[in-house]
PDB file of N, CA and C in Angstrom:
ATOM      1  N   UNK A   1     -29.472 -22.103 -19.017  1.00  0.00           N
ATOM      2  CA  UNK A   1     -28.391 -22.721 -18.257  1.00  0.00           C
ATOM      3  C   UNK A   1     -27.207 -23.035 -19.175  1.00  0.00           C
ATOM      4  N   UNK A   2     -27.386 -23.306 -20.257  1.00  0.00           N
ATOM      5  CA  UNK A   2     -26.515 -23.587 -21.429  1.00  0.00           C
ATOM      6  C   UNK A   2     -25.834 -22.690 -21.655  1.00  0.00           C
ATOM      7  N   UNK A   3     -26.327 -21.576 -22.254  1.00  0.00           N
ATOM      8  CA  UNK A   3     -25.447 -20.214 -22.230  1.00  0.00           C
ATOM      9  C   UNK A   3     -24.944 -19.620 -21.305  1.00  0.00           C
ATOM     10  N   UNK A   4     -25.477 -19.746 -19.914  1.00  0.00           N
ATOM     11  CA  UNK A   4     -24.490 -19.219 -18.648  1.00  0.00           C
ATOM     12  C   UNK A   4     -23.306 -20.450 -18.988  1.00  0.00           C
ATOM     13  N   UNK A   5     -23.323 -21.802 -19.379  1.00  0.00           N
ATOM     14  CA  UNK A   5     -22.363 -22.488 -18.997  1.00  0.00           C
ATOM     15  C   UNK A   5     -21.183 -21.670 -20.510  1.00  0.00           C
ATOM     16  N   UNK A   6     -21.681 -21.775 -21.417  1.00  0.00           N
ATOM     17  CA  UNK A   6     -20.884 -21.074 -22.518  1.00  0.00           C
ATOM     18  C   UNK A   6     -19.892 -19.970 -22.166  1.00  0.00           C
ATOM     19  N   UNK A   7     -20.758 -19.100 -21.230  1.00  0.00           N
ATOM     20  CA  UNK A   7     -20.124 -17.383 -21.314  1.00  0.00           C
ATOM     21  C   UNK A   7     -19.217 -17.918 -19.776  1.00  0.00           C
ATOM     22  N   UNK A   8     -19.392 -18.706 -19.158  1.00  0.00           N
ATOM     23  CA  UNK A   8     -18.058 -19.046 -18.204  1.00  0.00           C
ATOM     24  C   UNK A   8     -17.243 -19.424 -18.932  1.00  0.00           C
ATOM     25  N   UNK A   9     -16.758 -20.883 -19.790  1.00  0.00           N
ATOM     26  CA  UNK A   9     -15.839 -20.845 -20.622  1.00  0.00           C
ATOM     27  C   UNK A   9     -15.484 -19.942 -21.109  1.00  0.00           C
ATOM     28  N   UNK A  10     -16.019 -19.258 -22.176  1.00  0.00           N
ATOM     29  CA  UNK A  10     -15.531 -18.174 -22.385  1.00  0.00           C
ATOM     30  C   UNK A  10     -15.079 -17.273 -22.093  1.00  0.00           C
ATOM     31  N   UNK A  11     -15.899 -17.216 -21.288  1.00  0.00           N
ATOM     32  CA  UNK A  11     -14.646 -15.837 -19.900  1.00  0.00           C
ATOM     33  C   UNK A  11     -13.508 -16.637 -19.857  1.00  0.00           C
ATOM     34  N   UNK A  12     -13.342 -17.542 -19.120  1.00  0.00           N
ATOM     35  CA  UNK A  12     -12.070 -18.835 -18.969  1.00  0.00           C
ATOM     36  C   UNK A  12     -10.931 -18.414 -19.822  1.00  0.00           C
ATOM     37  N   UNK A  13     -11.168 -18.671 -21.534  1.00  0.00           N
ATOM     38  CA  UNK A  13     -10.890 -19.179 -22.047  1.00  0.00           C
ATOM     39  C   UNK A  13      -9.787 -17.126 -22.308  1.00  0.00           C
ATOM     40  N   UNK A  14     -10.762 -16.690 -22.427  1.00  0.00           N
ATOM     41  CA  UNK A  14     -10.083 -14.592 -22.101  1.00  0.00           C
ATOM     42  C   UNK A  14      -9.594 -14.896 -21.299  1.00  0.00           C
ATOM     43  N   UNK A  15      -9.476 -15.151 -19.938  1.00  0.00           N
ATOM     44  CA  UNK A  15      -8.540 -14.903 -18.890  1.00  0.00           C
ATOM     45  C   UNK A  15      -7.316 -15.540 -18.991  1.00  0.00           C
ATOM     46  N   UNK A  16      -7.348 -17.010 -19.702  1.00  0.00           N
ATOM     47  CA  UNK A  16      -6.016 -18.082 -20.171  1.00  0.00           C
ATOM     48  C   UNK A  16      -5.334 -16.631 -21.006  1.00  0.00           C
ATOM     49  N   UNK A  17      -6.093 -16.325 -22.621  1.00  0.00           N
ATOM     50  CA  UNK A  17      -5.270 -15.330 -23.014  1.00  0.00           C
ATOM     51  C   UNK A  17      -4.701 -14.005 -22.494  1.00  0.00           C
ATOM     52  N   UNK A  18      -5.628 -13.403 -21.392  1.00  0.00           N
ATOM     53  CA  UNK A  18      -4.850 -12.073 -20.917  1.00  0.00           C
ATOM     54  C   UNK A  18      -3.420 -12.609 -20.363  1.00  0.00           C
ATOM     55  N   UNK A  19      -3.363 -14.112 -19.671  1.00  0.00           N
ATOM     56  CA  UNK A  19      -2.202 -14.163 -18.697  1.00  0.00           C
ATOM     57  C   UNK A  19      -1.215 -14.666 -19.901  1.00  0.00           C
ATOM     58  N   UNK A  20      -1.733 -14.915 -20.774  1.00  0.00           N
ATOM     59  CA  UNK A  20      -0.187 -15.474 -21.931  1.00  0.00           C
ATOM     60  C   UNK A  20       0.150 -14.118 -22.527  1.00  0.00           C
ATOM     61  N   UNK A  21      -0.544 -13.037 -22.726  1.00  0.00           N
ATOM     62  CA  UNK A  21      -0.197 -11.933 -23.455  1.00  0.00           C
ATOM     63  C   UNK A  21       0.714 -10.737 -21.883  1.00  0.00           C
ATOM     64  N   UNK A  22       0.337 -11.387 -20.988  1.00  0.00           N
ATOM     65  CA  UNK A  22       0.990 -10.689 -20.114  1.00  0.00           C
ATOM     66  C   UNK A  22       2.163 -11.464 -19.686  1.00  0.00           C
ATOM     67  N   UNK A  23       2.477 -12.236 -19.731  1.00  0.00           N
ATOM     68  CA  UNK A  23       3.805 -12.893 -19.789  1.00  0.00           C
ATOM     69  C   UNK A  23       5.087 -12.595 -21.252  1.00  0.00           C
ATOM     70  N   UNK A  24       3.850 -12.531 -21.876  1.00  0.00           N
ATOM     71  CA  UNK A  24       4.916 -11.543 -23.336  1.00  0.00           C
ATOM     72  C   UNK A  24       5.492 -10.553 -23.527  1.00  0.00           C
ATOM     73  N   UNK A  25       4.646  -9.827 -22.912  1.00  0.00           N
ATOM     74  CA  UNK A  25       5.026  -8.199 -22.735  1.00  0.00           C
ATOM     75  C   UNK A  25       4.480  -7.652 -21.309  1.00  0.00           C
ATOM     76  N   UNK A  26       5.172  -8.063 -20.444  1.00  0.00           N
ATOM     77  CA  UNK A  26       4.747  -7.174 -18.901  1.00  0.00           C
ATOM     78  C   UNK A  26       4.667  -5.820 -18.704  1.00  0.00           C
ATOM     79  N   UNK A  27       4.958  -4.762 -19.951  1.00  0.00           N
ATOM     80  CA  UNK A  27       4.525  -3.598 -19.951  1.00  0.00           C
ATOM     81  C   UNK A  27       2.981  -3.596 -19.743  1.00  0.00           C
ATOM     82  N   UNK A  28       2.324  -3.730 -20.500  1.00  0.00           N
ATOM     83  CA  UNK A  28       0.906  -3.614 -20.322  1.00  0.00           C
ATOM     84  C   UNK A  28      -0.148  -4.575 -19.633  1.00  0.00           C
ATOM     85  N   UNK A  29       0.197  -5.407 -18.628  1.00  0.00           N
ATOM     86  CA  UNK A  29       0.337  -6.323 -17.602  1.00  0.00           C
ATOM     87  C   UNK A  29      -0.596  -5.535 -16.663  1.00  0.00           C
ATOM     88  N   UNK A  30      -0.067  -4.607 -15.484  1.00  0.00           N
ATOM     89  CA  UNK A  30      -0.662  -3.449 -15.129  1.00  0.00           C
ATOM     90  C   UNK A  30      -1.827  -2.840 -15.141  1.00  0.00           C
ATOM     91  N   UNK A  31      -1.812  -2.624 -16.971  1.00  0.00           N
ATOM     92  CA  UNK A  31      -2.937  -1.863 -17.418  1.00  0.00           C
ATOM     93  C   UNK A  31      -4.081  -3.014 -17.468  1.00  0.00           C
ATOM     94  N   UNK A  32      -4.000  -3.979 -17.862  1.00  0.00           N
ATOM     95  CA  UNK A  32      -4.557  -4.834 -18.121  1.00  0.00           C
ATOM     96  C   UNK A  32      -5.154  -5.684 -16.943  1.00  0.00           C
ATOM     97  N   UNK A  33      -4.897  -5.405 -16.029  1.00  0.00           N
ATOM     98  CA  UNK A  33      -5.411  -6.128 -14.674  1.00  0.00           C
ATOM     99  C   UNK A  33      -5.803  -4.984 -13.621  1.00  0.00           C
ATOM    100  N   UNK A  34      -5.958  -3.739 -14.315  1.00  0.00           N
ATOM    101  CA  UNK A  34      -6.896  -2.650 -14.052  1.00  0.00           C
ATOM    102  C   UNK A  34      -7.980  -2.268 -14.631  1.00  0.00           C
ATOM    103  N   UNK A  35      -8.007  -2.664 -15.836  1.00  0.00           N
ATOM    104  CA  UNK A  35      -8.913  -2.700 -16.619  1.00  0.00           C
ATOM    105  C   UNK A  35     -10.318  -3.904 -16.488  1.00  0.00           C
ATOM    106  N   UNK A  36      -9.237  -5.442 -15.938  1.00  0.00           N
ATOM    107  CA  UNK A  36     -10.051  -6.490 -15.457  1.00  0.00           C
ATOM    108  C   UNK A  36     -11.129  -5.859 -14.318  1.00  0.00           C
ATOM    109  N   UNK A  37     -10.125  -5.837 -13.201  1.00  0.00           N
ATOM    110  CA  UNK A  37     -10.906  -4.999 -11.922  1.00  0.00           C
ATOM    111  C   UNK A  37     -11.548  -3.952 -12.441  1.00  0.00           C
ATOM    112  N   UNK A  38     -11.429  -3.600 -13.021  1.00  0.00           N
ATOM    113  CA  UNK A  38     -13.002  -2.111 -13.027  1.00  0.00           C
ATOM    114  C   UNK A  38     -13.757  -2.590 -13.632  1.00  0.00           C
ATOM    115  N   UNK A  39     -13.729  -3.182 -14.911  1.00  0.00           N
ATOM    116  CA  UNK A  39     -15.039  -3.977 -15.233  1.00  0.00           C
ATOM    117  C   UNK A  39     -15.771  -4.961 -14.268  1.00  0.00           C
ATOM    118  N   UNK A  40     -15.090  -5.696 -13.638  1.00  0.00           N
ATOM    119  CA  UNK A  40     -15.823  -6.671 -12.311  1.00  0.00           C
ATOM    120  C   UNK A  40     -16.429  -5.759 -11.078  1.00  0.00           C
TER     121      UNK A  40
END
């Protein structure tokens, strides 16, 4: 239960960074939230 609670933060904590790196550069924004969806 501990480590499921870990690897949610952690996911969390990737998704905070994809949306700050996509606010930096919205070129690869796109790619990057296609890439989310196919892995899920």
């Amino acid at each position: 239960m501990l480590a499921f609670g870990t690897f949610i933060v952690a996911l969390i904590a990737l998704i905070v960074e994809l949306i700050k790196s996509q606010q930096k550069n919205n070129r690869l924004s796109s790619g990057q939230l296609a890439v989310i969806k196919y892995r899920v």
